[in-house]
N, C-alpha and C. Protein backbone atom coordinates (compact mmCIF):
# COMPACT_ATOMS: atom_id res chain seq x y z
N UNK A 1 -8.97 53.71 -22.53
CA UNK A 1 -8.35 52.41 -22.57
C UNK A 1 -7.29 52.28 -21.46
N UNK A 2 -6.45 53.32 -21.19
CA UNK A 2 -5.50 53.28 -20.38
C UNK A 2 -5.88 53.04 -18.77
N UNK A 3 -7.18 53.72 -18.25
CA UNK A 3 -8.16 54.01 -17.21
C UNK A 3 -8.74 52.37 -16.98
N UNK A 4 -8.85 51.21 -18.08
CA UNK A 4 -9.39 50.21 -17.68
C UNK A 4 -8.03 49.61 -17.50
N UNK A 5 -6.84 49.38 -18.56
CA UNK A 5 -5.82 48.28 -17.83
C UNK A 5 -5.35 48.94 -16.59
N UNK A 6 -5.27 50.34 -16.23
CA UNK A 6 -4.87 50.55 -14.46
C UNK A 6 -6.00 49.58 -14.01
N UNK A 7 -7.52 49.45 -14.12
CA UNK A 7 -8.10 49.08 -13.16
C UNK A 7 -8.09 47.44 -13.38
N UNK A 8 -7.62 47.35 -14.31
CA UNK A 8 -7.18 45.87 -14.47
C UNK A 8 -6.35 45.21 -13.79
N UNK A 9 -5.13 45.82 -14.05
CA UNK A 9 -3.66 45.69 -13.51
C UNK A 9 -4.34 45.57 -11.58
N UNK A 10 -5.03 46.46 -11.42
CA UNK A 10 -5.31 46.59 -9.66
C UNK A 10 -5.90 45.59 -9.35
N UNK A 11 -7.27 45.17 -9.78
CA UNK A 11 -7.77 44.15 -9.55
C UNK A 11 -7.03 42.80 -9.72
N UNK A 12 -6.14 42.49 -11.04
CA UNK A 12 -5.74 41.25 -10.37
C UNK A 12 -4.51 41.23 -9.27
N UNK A 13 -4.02 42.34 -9.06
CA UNK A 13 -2.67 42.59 -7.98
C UNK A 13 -3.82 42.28 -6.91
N UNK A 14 -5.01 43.09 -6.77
CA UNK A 14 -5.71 42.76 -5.63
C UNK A 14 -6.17 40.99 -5.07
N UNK A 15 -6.97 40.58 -6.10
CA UNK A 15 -6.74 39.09 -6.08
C UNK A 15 -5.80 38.12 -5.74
N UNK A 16 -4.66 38.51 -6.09
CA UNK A 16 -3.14 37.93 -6.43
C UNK A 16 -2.97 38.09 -4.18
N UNK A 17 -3.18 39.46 -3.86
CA UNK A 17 -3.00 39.28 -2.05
C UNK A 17 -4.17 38.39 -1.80
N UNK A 18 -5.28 38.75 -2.00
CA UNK A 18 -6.30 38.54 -1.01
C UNK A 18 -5.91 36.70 -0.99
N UNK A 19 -5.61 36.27 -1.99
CA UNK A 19 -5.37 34.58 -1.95
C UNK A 19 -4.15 34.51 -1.52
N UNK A 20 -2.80 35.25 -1.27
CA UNK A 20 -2.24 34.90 -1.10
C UNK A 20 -1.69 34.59 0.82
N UNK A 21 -2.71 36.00 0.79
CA UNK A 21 -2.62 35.66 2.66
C UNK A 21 -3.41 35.32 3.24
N UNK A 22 -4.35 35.22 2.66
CA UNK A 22 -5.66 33.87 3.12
C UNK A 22 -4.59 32.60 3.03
N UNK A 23 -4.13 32.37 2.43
CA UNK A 23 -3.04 30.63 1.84
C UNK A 23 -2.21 30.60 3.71
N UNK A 24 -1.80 31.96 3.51
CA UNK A 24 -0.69 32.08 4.88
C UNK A 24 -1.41 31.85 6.05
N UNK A 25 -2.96 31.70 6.38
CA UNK A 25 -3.56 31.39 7.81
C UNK A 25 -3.05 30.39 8.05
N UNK A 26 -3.20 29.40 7.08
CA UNK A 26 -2.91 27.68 7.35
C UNK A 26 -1.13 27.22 7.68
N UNK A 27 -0.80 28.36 7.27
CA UNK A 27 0.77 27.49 7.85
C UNK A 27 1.19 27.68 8.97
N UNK A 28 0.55 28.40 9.96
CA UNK A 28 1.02 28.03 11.57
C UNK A 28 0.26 26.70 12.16
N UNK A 29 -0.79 26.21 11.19
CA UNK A 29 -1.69 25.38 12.17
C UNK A 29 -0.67 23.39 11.54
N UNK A 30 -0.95 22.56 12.85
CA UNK A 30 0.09 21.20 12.70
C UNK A 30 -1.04 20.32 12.53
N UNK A 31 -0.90 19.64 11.46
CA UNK A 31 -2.22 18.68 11.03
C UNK A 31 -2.04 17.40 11.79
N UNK A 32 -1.56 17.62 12.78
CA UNK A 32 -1.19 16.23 13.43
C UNK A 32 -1.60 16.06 15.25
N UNK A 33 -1.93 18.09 15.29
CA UNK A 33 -2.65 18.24 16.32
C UNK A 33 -1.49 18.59 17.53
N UNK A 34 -0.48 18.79 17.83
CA UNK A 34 0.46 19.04 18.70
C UNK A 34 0.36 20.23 18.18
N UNK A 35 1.35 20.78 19.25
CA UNK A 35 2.06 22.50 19.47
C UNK A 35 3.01 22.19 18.53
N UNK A 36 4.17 23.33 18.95
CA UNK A 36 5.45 23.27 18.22
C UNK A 36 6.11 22.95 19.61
N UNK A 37 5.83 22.97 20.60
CA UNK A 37 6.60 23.02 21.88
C UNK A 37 6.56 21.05 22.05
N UNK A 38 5.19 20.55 21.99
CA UNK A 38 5.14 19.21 22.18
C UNK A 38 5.71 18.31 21.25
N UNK A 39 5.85 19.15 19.95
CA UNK A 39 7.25 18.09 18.65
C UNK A 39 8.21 17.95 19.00
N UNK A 40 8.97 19.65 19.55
CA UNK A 40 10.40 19.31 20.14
C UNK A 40 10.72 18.26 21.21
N UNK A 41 9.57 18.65 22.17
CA UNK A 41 9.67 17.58 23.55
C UNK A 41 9.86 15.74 22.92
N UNK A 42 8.82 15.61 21.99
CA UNK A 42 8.74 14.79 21.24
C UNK A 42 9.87 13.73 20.69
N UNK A 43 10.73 14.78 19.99
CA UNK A 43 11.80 14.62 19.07
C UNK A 43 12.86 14.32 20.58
N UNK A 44 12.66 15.02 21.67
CA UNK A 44 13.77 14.35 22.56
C UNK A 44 13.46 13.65 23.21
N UNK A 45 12.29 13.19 23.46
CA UNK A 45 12.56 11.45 24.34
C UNK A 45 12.60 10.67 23.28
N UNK A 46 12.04 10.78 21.70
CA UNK A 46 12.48 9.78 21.12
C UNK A 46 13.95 9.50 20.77
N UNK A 47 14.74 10.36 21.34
CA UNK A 47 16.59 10.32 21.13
C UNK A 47 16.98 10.33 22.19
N UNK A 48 16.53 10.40 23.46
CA UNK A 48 16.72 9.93 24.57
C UNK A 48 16.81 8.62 24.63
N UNK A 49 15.54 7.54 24.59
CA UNK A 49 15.43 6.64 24.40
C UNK A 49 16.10 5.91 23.30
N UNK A 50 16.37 6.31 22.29
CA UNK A 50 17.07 5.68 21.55
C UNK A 50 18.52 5.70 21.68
N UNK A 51 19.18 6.16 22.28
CA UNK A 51 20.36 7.02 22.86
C UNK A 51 20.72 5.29 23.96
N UNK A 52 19.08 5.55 25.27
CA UNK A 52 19.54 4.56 25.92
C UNK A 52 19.58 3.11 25.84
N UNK A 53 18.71 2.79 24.79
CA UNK A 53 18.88 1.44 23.72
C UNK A 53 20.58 1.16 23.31
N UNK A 54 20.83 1.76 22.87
CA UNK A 54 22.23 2.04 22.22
C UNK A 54 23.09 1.35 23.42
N UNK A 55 22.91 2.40 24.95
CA UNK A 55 23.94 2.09 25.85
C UNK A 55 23.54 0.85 26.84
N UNK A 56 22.52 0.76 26.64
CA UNK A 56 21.89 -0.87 26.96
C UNK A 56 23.60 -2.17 27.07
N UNK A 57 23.98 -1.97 28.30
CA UNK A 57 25.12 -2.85 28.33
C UNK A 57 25.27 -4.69 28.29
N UNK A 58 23.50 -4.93 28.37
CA UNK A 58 23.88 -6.36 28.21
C UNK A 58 23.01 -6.93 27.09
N UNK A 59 21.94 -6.33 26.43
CA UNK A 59 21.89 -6.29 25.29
C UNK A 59 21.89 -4.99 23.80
N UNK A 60 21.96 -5.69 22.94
CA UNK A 60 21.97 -4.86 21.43
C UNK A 60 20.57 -5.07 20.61
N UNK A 61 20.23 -3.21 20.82
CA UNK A 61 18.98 -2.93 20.20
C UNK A 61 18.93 -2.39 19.03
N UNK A 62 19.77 -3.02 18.15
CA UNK A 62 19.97 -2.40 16.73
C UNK A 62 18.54 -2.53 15.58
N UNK A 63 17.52 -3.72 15.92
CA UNK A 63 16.77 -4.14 15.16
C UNK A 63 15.70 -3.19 15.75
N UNK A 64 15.92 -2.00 16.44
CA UNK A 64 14.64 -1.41 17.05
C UNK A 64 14.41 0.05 16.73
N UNK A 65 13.13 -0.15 16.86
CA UNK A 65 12.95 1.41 16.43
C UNK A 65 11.82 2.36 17.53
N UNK A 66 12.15 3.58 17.37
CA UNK A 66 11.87 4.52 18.18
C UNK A 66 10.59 5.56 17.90
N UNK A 67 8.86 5.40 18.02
CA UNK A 67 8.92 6.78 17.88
C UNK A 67 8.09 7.08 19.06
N UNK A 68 7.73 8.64 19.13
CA UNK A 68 7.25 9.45 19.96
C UNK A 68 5.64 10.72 19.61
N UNK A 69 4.75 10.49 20.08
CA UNK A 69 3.95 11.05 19.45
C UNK A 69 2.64 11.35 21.30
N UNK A 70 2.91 12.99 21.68
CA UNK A 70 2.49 13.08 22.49
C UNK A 70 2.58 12.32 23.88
N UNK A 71 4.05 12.22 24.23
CA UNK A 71 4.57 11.40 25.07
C UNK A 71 4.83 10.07 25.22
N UNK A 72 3.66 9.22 23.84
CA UNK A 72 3.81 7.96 24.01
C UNK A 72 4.35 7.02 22.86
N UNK A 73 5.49 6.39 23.75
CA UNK A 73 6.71 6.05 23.16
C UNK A 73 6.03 5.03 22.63
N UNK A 74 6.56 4.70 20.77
CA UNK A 74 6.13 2.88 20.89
C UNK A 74 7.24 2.80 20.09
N UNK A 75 7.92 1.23 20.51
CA UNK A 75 8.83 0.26 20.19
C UNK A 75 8.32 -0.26 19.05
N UNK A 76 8.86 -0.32 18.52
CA UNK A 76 8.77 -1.51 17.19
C UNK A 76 10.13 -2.01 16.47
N UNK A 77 9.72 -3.16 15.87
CA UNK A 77 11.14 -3.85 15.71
C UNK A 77 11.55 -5.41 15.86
N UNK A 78 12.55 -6.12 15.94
CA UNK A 78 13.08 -7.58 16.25
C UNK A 78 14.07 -7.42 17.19
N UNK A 79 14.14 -8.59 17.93
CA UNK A 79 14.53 -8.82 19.21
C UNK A 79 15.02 -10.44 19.15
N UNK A 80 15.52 -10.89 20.15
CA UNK A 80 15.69 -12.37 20.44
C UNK A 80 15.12 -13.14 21.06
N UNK A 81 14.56 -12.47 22.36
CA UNK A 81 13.87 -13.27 23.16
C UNK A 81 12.99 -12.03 24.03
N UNK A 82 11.89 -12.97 24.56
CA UNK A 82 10.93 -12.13 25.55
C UNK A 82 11.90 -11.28 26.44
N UNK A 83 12.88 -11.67 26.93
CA UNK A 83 13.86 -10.81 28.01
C UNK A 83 13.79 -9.22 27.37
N UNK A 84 14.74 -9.50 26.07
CA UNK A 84 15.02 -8.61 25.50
C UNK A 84 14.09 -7.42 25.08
N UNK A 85 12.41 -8.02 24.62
CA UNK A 85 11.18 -6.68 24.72
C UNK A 85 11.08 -6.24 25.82
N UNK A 86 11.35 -7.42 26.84
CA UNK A 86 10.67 -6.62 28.37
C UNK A 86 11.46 -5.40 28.55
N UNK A 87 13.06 -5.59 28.23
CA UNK A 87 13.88 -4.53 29.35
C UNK A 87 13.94 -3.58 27.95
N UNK A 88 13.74 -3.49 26.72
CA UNK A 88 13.73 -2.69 25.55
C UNK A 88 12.07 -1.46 26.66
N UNK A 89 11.21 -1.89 26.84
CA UNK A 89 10.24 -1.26 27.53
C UNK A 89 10.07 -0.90 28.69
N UNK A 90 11.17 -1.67 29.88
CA UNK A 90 11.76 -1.29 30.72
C UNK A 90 12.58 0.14 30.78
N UNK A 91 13.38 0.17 29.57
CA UNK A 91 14.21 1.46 29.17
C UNK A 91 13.70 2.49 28.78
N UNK A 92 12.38 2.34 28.22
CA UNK A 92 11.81 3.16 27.37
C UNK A 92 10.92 4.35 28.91
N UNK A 93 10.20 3.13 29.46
CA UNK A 93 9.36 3.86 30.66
C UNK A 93 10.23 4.39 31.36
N UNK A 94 11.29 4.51 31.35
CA UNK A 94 12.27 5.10 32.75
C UNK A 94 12.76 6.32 32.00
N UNK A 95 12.82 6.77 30.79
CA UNK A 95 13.02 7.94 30.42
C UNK A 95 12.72 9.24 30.82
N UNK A 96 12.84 10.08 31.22
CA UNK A 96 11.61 11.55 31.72
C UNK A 96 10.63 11.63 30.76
N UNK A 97 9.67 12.02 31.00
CA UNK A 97 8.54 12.72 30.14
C UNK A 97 7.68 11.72 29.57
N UNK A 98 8.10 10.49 29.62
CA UNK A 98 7.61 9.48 28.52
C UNK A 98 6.01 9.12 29.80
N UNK A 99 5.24 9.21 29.00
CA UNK A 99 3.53 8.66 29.54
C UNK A 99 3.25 7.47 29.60
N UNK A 100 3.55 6.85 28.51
CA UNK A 100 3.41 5.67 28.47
C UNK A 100 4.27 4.90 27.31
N UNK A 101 4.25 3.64 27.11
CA UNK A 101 5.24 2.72 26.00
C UNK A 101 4.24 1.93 25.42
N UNK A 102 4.29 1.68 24.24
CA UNK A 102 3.78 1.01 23.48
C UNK A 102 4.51 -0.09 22.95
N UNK A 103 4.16 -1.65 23.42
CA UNK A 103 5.66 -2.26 22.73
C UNK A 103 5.32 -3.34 21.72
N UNK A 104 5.41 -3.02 20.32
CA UNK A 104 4.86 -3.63 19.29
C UNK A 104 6.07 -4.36 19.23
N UNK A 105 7.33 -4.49 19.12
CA UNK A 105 8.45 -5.61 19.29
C UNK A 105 8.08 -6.74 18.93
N UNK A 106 8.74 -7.17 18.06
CA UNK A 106 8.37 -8.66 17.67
C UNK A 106 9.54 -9.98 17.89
N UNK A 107 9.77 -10.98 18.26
CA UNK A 107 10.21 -11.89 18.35
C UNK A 107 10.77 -12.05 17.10
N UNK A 108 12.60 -12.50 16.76
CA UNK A 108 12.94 -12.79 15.43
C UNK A 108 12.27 -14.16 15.48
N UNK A 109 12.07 -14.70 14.14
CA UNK A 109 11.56 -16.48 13.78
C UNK A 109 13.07 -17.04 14.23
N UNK A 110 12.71 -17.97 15.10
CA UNK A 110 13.92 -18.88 15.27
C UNK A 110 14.34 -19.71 14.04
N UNK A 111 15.47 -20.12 13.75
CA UNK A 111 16.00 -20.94 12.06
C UNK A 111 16.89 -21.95 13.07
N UNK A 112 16.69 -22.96 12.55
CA UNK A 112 17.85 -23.83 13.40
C UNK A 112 19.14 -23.99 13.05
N UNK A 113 20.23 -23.86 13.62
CA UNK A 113 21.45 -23.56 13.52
C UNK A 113 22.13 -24.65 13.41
N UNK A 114 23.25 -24.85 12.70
CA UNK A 114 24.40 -26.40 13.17
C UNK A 114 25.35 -25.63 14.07
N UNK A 115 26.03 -26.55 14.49
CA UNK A 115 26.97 -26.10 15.76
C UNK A 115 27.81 -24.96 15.52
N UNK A 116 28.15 -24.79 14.22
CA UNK A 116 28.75 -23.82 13.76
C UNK A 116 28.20 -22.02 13.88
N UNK A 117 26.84 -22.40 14.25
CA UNK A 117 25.84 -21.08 14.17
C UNK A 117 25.18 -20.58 12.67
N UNK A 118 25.75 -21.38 11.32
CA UNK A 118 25.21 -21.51 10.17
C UNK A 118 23.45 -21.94 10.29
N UNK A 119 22.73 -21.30 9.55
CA UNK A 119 21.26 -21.85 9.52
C UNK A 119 21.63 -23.56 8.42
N UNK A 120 20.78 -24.35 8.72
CA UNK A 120 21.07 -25.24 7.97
C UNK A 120 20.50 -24.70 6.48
N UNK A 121 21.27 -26.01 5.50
CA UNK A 121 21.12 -25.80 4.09
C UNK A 121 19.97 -26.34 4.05
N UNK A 122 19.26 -25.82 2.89
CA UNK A 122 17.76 -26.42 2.08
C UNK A 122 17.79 -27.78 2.08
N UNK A 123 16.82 -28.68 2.50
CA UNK A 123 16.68 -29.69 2.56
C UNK A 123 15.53 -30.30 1.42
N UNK A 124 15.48 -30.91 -0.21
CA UNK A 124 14.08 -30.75 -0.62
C UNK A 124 13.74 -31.82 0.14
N UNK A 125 12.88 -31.85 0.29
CA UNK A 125 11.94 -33.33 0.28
C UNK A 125 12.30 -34.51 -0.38
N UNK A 126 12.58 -36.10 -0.15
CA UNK A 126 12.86 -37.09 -1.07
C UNK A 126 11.81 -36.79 -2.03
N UNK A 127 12.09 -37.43 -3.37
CA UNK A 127 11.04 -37.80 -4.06
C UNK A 127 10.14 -39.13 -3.75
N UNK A 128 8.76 -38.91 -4.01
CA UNK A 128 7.52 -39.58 -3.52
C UNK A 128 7.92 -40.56 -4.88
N UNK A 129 8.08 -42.16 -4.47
CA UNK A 129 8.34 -43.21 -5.90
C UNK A 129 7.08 -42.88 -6.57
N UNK A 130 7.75 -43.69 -7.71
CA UNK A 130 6.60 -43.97 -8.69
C UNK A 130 5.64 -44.83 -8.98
N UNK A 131 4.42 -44.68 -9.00
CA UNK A 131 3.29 -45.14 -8.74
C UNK A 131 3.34 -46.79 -9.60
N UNK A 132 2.63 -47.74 -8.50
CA UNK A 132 2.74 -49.24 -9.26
C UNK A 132 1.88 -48.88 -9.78
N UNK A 133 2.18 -49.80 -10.87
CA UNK A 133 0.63 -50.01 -12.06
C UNK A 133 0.09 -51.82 -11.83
């Protein structure tokens, strides 16, 4: 009896490795297809670029966002006017390393303002009279 739980005890200790470092092949590999060298690169033009959004001296790119995936940068986000996507992608291509820009940027909806810069108040509709008989 003693002769089978040793060979018990071994076999599942044996089992217990063979799955456990078979499990360990898969964690060097990136399901997203980059190195580890091309994430880091990655991770710094997207903070580069976002860095130079920031110092952008004649406009504010707060509504924007940054990412980076194999050199190519894409914008996304709200803006004010066409000016403002162009030179948001202007900034982006002048970075080092960056391949290309992608500029999904969207135009805010214009709201019409009173002089004050307030959007105007809700306006309903008159009511439609009531029908002659």
């Amino acid at each position: 009896m003693r002769n089978f739980k040793n060979l018990f005890i071994t076999g599942v200790s044996a089992a217990v490795a063979v799955i456990g470092f078979s499990g360990c092949e898969s964690w060097g590999h990136r399901h997203d297809g980059r190195t580890a060298g091309r994430e880091v690169d990655d991770r710094k033009i997207t903070a580069e670029v976002r860095e130079k959004l920031k110092e952008e001296p004649v406009f504010k790119f707060s509504d924007v966002d940054v990412r980076t995936f194999n050199g190519v940068v894409q914008l996304s986000g709200f803006v004010n006017t066409d000016e403002q996507k162009r030179r948001a992608a202007e900034v982006a291509q002048d970075t080092p390393q960056v391949a290309e820009v992608v500029n999904s940027i969207s135009l805010k909806p214009q709201i019409p303002t009173t002089p004050t810069g307030r959007p105007y108040p809700y306006q309903p509709p008159p009511p439609s009279p009531p029908p002659q008989p």
